[in-house]
PDB file of N, CA and C in Angstrom:
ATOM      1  N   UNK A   1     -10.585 -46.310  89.736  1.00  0.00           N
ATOM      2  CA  UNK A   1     -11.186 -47.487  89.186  1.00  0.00           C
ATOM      3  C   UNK A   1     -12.571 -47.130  88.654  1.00  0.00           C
ATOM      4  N   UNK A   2     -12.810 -47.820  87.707  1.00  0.00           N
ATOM      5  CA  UNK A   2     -14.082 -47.713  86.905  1.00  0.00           C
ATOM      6  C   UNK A   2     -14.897 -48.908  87.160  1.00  0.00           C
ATOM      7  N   UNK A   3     -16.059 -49.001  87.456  1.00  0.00           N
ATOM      8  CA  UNK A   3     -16.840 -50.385  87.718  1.00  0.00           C
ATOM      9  C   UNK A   3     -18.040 -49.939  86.985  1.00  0.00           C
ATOM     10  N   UNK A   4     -18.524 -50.535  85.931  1.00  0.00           N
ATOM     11  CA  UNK A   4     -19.935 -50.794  85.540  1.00  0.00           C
ATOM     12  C   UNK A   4     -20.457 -52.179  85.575  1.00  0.00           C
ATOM     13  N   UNK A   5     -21.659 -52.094  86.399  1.00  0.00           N
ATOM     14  CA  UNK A   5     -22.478 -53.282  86.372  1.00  0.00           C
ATOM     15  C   UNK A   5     -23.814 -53.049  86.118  1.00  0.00           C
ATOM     16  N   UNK A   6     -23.698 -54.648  85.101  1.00  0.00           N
ATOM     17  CA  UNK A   6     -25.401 -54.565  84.070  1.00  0.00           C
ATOM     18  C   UNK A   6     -26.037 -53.378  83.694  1.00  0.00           C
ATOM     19  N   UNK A   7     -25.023 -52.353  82.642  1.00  0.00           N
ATOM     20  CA  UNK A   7     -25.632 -51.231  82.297  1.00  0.00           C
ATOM     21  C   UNK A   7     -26.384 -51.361  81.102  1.00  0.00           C
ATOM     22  N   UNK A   8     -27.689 -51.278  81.480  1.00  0.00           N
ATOM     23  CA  UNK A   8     -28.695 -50.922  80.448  1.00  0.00           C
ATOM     24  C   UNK A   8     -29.008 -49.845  79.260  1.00  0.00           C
ATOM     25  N   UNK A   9     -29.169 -49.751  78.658  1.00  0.00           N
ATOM     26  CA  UNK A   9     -29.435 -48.209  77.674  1.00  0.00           C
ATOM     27  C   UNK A   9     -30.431 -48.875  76.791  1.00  0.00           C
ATOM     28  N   UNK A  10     -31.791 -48.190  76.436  1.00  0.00           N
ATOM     29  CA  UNK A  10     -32.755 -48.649  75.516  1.00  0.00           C
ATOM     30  C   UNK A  10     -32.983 -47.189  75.212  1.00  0.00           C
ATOM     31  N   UNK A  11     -33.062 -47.393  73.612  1.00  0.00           N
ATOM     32  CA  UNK A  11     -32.906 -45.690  73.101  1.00  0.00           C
ATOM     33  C   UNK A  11     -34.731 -45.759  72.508  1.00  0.00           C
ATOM     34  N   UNK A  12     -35.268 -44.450  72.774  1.00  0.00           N
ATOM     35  CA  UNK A  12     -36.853 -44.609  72.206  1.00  0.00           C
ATOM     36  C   UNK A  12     -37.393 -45.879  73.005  1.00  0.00           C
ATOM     37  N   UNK A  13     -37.436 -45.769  74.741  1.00  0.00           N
ATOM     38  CA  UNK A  13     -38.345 -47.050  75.203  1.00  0.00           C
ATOM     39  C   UNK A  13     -39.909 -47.016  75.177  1.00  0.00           C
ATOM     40  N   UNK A  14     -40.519 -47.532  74.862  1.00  0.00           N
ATOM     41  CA  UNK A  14     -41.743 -47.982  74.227  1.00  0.00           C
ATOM     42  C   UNK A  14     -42.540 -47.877  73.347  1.00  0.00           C
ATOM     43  N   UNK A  15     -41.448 -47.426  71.948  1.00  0.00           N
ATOM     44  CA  UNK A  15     -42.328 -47.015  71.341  1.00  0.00           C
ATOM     45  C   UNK A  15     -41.981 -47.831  69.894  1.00  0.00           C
ATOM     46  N   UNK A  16     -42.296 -48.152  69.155  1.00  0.00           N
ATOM     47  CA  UNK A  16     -42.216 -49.079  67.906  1.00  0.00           C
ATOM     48  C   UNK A  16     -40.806 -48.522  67.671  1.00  0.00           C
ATOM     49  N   UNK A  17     -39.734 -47.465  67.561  1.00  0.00           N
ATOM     50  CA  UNK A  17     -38.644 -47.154  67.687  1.00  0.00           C
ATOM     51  C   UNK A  17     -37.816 -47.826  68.791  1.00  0.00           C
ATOM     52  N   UNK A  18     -38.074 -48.652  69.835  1.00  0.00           N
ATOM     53  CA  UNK A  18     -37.137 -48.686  70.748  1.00  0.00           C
ATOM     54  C   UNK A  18     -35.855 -49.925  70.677  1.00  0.00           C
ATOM     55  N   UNK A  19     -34.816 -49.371  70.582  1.00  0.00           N
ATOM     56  CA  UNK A  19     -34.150 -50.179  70.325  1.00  0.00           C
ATOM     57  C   UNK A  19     -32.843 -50.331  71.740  1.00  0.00           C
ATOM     58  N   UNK A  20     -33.121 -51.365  72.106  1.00  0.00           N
ATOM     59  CA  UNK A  20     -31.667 -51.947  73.238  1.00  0.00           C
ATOM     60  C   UNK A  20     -30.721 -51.866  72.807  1.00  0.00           C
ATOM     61  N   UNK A  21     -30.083 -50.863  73.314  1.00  0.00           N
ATOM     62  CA  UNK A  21     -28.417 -50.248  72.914  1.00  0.00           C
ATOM     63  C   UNK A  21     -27.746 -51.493  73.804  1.00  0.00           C
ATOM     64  N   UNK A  22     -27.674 -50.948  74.936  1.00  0.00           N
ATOM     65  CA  UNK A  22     -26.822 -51.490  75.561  1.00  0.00           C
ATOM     66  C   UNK A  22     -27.209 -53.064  76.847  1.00  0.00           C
ATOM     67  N   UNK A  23     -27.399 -54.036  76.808  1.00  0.00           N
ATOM     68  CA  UNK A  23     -27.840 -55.252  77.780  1.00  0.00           C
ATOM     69  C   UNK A  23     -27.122 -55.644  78.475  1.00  0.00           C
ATOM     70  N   UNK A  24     -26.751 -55.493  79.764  1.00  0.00           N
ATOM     71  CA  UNK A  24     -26.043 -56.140  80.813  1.00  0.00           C
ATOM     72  C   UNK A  24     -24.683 -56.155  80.888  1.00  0.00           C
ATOM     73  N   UNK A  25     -24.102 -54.726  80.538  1.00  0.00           N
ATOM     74  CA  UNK A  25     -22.816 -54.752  80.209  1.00  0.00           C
ATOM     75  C   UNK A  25     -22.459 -54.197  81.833  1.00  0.00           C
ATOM     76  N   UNK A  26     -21.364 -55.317  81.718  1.00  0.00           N
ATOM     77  CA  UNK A  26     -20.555 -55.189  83.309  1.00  0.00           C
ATOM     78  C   UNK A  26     -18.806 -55.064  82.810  1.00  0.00           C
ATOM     79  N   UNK A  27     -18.194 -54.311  83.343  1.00  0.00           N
ATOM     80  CA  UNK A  27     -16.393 -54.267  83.059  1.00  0.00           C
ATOM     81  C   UNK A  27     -16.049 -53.794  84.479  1.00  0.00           C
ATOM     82  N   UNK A  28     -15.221 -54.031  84.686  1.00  0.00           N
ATOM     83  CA  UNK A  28     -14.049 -53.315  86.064  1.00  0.00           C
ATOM     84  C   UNK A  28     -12.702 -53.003  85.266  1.00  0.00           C
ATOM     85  N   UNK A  29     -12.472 -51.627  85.621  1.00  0.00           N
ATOM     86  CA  UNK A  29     -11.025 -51.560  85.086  1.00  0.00           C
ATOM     87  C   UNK A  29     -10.484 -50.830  85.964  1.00  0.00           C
ATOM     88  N   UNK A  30      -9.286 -51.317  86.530  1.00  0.00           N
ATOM     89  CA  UNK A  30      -8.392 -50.986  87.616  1.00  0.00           C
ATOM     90  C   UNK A  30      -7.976 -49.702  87.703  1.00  0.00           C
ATOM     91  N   UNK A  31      -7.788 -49.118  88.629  1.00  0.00           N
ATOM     92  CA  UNK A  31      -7.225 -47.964  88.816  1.00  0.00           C
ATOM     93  C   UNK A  31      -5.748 -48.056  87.857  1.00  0.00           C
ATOM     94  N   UNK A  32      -5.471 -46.940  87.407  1.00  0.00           N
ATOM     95  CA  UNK A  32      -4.126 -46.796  86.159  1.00  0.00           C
ATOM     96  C   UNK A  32      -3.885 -47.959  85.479  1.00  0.00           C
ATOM     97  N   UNK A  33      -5.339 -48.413  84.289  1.00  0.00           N
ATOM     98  CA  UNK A  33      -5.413 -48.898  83.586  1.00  0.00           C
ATOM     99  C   UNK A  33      -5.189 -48.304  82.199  1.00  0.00           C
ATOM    100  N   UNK A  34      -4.963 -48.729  81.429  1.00  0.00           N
ATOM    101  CA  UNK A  34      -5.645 -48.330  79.909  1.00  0.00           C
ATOM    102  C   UNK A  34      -6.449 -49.598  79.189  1.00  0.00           C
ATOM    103  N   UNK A  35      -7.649 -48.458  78.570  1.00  0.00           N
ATOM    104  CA  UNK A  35      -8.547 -49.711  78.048  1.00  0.00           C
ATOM    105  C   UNK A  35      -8.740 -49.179  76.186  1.00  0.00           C
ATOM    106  N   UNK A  36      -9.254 -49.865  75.991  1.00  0.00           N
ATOM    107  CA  UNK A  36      -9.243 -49.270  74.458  1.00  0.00           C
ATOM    108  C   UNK A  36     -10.570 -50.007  74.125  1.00  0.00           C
ATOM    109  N   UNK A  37     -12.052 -49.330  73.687  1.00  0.00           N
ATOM    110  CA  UNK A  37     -12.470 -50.320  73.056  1.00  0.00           C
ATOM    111  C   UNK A  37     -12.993 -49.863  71.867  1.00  0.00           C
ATOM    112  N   UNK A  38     -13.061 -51.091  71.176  1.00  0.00           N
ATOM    113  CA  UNK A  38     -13.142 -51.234  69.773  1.00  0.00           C
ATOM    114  C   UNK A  38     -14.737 -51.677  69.369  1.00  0.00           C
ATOM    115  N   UNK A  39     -15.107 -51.191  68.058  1.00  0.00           N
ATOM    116  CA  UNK A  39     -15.945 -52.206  67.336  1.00  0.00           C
ATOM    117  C   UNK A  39     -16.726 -51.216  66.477  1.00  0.00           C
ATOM    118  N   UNK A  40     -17.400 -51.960  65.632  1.00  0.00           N
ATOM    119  CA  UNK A  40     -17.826 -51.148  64.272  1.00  0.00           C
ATOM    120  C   UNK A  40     -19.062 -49.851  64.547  1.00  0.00           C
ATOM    121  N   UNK A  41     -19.164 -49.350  63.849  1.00  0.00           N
ATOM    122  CA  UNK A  41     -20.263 -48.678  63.584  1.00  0.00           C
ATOM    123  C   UNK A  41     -21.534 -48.851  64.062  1.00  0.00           C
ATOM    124  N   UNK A  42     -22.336 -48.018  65.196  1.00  0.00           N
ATOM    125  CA  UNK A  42     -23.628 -48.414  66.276  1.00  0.00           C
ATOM    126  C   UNK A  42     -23.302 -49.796  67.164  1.00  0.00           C
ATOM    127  N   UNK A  43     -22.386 -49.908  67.448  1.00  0.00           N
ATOM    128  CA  UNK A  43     -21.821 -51.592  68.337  1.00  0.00           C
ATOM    129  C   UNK A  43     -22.026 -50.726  69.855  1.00  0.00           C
ATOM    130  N   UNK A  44     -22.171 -49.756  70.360  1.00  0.00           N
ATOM    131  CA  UNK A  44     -22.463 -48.808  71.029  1.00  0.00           C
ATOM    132  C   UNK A  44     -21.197 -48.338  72.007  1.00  0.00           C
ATOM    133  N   UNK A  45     -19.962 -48.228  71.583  1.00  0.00           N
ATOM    134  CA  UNK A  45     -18.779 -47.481  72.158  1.00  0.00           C
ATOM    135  C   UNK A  45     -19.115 -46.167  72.488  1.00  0.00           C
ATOM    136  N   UNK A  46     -20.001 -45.472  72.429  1.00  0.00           N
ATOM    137  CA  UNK A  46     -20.193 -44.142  72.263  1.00  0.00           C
ATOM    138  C   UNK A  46     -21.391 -44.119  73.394  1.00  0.00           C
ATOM    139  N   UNK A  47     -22.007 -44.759  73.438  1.00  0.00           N
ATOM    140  CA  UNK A  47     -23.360 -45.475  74.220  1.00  0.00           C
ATOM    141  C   UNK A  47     -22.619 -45.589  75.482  1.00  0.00           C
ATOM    142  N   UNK A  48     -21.798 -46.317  75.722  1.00  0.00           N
ATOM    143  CA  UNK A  48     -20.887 -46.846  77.069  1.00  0.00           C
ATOM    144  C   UNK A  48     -20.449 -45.698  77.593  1.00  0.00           C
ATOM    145  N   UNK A  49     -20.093 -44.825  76.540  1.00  0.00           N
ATOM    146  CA  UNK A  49     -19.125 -44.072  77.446  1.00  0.00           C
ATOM    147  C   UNK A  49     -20.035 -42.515  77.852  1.00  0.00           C
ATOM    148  N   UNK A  50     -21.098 -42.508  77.272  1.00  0.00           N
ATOM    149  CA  UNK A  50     -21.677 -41.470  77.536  1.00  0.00           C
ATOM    150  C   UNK A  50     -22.755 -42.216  78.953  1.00  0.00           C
ATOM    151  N   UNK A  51     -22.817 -43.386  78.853  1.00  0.00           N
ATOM    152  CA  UNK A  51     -22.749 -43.776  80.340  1.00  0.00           C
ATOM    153  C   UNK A  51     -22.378 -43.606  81.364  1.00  0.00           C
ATOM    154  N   UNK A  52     -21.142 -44.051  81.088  1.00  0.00           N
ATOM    155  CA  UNK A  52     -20.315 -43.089  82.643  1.00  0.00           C
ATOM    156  C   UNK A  52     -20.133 -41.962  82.437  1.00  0.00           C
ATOM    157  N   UNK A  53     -20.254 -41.432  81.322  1.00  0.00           N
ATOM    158  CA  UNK A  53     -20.027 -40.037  81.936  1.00  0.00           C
ATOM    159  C   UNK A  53     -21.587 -39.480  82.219  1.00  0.00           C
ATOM    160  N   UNK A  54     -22.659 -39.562  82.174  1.00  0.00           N
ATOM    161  CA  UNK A  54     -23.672 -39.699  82.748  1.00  0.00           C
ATOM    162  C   UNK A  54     -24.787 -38.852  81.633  1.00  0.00           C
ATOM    163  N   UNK A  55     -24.215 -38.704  80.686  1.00  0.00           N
ATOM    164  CA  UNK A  55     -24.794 -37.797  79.156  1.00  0.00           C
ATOM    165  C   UNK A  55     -25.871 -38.733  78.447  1.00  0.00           C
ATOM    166  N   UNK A  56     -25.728 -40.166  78.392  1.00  0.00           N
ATOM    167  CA  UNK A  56     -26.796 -40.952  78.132  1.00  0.00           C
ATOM    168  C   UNK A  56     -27.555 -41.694  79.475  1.00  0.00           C
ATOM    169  N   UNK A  57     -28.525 -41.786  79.189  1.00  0.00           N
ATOM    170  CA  UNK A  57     -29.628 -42.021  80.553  1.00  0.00           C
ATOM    171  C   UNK A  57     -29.827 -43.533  80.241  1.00  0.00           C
ATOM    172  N   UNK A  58     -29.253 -44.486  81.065  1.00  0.00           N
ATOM    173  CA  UNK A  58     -29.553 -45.915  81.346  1.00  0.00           C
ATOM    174  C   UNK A  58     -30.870 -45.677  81.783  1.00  0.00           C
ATOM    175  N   UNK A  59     -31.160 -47.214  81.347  1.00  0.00           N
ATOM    176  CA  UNK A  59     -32.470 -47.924  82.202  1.00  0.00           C
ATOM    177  C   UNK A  59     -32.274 -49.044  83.254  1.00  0.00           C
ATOM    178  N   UNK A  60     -31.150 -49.287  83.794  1.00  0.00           N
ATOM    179  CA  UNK A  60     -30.871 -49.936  84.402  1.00  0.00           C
ATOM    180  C   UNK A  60     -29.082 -49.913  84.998  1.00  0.00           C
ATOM    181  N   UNK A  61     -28.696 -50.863  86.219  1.00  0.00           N
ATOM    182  CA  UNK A  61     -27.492 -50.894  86.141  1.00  0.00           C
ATOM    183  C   UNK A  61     -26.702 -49.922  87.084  1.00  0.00           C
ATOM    184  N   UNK A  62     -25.495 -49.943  87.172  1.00  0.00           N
ATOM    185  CA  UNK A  62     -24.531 -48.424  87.832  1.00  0.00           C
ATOM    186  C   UNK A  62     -23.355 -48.530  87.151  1.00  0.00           C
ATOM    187  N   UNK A  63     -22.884 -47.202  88.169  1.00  0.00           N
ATOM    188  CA  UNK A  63     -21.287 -46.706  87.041  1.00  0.00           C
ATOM    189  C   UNK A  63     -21.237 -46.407  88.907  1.00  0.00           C
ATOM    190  N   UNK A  64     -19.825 -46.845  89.025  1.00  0.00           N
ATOM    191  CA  UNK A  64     -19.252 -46.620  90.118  1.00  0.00           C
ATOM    192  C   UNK A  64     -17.512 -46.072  89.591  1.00  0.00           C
ATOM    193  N   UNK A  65     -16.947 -45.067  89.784  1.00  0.00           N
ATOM    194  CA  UNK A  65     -16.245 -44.458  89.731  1.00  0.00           C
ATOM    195  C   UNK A  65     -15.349 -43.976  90.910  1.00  0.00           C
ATOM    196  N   UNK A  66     -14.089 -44.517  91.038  1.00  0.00           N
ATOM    197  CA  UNK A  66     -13.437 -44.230  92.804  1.00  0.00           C
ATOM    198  C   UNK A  66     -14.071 -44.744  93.813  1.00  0.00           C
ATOM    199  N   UNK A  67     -14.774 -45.552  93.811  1.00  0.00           N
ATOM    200  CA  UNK A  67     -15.324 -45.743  94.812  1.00  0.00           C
ATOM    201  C   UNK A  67     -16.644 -45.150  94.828  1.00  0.00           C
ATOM    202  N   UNK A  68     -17.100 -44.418  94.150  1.00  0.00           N
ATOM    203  CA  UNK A  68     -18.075 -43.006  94.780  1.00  0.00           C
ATOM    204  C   UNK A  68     -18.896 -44.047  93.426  1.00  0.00           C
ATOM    205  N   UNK A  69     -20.380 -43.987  94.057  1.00  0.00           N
ATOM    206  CA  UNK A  69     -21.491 -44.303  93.257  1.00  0.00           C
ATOM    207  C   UNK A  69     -22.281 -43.070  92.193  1.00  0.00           C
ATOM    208  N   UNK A  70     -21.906 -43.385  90.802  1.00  0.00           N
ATOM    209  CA  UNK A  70     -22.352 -42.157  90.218  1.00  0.00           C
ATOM    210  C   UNK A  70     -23.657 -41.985  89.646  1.00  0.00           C
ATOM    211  N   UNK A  71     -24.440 -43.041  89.555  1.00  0.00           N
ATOM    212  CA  UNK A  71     -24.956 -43.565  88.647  1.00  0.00           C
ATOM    213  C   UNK A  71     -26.232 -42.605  88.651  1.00  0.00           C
ATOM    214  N   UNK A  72     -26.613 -41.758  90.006  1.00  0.00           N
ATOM    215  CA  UNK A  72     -27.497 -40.853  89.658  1.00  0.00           C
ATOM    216  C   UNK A  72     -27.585 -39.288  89.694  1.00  0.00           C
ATOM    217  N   UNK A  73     -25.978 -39.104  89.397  1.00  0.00           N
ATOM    218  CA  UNK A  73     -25.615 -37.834  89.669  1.00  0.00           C
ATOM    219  C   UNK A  73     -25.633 -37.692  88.247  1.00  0.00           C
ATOM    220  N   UNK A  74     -25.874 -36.480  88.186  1.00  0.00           N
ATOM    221  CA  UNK A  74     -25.892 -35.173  86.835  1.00  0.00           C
ATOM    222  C   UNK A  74     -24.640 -35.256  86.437  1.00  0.00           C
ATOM    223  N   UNK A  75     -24.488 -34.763  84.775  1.00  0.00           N
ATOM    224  CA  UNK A  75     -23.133 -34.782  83.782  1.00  0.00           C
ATOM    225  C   UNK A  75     -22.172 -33.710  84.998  1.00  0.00           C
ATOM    226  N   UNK A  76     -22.483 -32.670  85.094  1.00  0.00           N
ATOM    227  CA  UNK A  76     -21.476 -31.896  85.799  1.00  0.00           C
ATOM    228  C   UNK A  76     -21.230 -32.381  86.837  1.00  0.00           C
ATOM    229  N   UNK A  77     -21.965 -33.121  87.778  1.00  0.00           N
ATOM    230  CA  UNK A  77     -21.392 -33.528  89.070  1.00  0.00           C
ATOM    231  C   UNK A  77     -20.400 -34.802  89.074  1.00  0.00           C
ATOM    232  N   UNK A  78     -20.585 -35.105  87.412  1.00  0.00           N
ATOM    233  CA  UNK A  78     -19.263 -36.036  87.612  1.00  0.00           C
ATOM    234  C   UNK A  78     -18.201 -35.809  86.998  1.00  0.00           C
ATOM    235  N   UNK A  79     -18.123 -34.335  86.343  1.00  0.00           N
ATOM    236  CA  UNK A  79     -16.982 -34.020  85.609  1.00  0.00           C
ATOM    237  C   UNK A  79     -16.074 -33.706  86.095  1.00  0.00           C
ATOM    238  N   UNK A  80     -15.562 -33.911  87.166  1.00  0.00           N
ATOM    239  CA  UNK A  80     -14.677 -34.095  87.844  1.00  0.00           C
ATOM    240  C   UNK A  80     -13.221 -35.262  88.162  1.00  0.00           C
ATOM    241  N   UNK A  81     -14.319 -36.603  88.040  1.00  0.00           N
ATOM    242  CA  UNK A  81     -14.128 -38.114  87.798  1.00  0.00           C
ATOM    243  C   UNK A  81     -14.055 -38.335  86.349  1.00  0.00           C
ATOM    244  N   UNK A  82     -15.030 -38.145  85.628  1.00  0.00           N
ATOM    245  CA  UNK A  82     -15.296 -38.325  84.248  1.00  0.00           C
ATOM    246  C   UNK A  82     -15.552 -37.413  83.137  1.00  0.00           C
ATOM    247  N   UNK A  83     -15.168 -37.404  82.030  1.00  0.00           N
ATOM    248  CA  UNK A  83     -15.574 -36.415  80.955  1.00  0.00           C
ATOM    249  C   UNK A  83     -15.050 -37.463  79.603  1.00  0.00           C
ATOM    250  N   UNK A  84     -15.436 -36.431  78.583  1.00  0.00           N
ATOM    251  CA  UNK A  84     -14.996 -36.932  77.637  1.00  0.00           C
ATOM    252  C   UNK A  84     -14.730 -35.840  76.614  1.00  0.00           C
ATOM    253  N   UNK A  85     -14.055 -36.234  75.553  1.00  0.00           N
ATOM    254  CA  UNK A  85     -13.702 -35.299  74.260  1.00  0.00           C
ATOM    255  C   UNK A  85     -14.572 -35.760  72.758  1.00  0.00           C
ATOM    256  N   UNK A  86     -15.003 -34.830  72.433  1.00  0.00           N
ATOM    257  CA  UNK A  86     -16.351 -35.703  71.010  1.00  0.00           C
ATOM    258  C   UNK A  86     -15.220 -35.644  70.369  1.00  0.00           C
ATOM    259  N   UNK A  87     -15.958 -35.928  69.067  1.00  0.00           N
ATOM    260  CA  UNK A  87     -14.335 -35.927  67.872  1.00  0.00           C
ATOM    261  C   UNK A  87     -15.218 -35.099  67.178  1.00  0.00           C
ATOM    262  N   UNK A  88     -16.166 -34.208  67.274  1.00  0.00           N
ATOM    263  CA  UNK A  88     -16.351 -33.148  66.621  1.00  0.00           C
ATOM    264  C   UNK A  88     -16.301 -31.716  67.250  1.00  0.00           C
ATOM    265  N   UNK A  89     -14.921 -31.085  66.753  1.00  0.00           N
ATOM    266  CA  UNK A  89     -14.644 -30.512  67.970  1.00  0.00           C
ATOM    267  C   UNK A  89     -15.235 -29.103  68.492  1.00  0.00           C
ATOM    268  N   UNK A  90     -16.758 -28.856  67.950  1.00  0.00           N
ATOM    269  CA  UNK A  90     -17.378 -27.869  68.156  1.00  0.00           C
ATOM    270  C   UNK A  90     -18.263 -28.345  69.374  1.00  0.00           C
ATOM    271  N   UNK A  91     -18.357 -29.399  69.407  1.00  0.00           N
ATOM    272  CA  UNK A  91     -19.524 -30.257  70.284  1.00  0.00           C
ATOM    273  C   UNK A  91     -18.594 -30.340  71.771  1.00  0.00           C
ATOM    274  N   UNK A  92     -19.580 -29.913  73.038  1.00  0.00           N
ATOM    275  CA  UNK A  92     -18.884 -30.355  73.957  1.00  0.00           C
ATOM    276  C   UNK A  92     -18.086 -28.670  73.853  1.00  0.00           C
ATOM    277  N   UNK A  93     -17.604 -27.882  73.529  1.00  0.00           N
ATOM    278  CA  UNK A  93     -16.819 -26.971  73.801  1.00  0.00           C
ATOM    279  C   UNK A  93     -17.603 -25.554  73.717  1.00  0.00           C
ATOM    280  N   UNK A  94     -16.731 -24.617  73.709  1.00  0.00           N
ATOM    281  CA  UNK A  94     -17.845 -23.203  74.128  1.00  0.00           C
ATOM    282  C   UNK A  94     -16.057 -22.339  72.729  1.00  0.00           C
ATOM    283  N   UNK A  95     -16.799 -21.995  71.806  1.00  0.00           N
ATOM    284  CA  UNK A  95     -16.528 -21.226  70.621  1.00  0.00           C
ATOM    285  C   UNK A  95     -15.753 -20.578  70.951  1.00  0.00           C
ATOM    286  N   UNK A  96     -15.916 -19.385  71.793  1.00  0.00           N
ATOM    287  CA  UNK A  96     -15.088 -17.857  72.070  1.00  0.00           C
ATOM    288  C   UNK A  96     -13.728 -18.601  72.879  1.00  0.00           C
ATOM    289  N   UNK A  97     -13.739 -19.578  73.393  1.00  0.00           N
ATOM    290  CA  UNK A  97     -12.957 -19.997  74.253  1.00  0.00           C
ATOM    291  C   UNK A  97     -11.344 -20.782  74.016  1.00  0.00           C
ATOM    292  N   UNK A  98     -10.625 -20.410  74.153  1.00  0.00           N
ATOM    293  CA  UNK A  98      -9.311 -20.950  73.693  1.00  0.00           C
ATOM    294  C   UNK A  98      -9.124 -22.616  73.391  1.00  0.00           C
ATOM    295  N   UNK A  99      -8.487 -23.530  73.343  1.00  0.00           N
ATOM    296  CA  UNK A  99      -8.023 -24.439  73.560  1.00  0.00           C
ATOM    297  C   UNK A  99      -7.954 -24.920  74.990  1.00  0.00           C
ATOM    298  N   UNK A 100      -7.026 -23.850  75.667  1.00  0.00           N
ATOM    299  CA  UNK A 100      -6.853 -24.118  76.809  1.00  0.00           C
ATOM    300  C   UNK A 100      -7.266 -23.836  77.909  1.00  0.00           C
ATOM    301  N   UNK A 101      -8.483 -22.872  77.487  1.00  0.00           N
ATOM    302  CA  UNK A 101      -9.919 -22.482  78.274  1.00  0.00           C
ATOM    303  C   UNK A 101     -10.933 -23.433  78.409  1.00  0.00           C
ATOM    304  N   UNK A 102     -11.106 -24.095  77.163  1.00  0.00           N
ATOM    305  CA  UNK A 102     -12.007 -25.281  77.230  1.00  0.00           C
ATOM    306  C   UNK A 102     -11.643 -26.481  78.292  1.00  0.00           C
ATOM    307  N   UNK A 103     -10.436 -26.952  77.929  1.00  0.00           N
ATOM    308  CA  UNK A 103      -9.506 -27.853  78.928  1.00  0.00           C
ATOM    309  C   UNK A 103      -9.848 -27.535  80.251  1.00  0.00           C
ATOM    310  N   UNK A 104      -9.970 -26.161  80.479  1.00  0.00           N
ATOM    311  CA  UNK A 104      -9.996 -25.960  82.154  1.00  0.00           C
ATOM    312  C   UNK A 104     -11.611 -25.911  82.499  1.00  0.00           C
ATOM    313  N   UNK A 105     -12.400 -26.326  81.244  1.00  0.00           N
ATOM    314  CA  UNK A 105     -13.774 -26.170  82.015  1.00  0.00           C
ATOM    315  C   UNK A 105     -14.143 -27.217  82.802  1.00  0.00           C
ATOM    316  N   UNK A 106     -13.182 -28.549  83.023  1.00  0.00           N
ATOM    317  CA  UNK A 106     -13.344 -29.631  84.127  1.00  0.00           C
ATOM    318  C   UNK A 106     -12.957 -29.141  85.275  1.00  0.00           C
ATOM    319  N   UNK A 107     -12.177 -28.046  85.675  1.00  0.00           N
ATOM    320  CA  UNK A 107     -11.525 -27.777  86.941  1.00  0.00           C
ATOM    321  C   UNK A 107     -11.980 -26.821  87.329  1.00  0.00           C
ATOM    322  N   UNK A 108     -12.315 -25.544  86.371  1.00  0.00           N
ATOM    323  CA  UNK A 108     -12.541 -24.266  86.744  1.00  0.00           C
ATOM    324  C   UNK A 108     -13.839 -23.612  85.899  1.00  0.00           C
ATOM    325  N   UNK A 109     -14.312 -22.878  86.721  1.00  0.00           N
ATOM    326  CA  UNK A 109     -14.957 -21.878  86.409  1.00  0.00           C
ATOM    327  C   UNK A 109     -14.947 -20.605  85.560  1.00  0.00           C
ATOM    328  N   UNK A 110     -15.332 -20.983  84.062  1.00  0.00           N
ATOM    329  CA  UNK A 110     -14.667 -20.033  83.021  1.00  0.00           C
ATOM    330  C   UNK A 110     -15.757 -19.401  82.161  1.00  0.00           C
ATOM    331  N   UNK A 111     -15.831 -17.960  82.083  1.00  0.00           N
ATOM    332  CA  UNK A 111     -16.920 -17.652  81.491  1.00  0.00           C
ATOM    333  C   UNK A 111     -16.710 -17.534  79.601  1.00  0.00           C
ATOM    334  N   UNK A 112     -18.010 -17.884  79.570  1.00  0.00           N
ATOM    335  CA  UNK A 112     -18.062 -18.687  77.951  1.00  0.00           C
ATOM    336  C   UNK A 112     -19.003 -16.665  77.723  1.00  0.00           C
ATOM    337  N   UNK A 113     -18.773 -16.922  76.103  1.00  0.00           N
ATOM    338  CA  UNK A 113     -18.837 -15.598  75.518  1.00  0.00           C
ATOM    339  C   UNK A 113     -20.695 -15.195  75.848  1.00  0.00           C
ATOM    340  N   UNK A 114     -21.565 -16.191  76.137  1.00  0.00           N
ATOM    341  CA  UNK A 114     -22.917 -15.496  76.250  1.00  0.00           C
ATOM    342  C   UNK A 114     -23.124 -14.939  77.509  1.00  0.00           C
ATOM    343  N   UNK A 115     -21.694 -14.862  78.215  1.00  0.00           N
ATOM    344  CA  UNK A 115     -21.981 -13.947  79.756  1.00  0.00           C
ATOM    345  C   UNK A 115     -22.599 -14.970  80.815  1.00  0.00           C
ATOM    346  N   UNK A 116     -22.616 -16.298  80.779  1.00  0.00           N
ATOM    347  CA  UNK A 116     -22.914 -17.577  81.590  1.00  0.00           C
ATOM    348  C   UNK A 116     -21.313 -17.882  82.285  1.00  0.00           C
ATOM    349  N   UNK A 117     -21.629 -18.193  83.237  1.00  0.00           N
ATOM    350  CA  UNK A 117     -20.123 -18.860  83.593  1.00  0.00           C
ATOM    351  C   UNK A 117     -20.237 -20.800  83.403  1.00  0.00           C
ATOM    352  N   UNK A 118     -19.702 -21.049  83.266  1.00  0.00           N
ATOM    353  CA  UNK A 118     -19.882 -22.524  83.038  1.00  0.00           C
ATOM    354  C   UNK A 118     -19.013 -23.376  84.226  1.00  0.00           C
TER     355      UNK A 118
END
C-alpha cells in the first residue's frame, strides 16, 4: 500500500522563483492496486512521483509505503519499495550496463563501468 498525506513540494522556496508544485496532496492506494494518473503538462505527475520515490524533496507531509514510514529516508533506501523508470532512457541508468543489468540495480549490487559498484 501506498499512503501519501498532505504532500507538499515548493520548487525555488523563497525566492521570487518559488513556485508551489504540489499543496496538500493526500491518496491511499491499496495494496495490488493499479493507478494511472493523468494530466497535462507541469500539473505535477512527475512531482508526485518523484515524491515517493524520495528524488524530489517535499516541504511538508509523508509517503508511507508498506506500512514502513519513508518520508525521510534517502532515494536508495527506498529502492527497494519504490523506484521508477524516466522515459528518457539514459537518465536513471548506468550506459555500459545491459538492459538487464540496469533492471537488477533495485535488487543487486552491480558494478557500473567507472569501477563504482552501485
Amino acid at each position: 500500500m501506498i499512503e501519501l498525506k498532505n504532500i507538499e513540494v515548493t520548487f525555488n522556496p523563497g525566492t521570487v522563483l518559488e513556485n508551489p508544485a504540489l499543496r496538500g496532496v493526500s491518496i491511499t492506494v491499496p495494496k495490488h492496486q493499479f493507478v494511472t494518473i493523468i494530466g497535462s503538462n507541469g500539473a505535477g505527475k512527475s512531482t508526485l512521483l518523484g515524491a515517493i520515490t524520495g528524488e524530489t524533496p517535499m516541504a511538508g507531509g509523508s509517503v508511507i509505503i508498506d506500512g514502513t514510514d519513508v518520508t525521510r529516508q534517502a532515494v536508495h533506501e527506498r529502492a527497494t519499495l519504490a523506484a521508477r523508470v524516466f522515459q528518457d532512457p539514459l537518465a536513471g541508468t548506468c550506459a555500459s550496463l545491459t538492459i538487464e543489468e540496469n533492471l537488477a540495480l533495485a535488487t543487486n549490487a552491480v558494478p557500473c563501468a567507472v569501477g563504482k559498484w552501485l
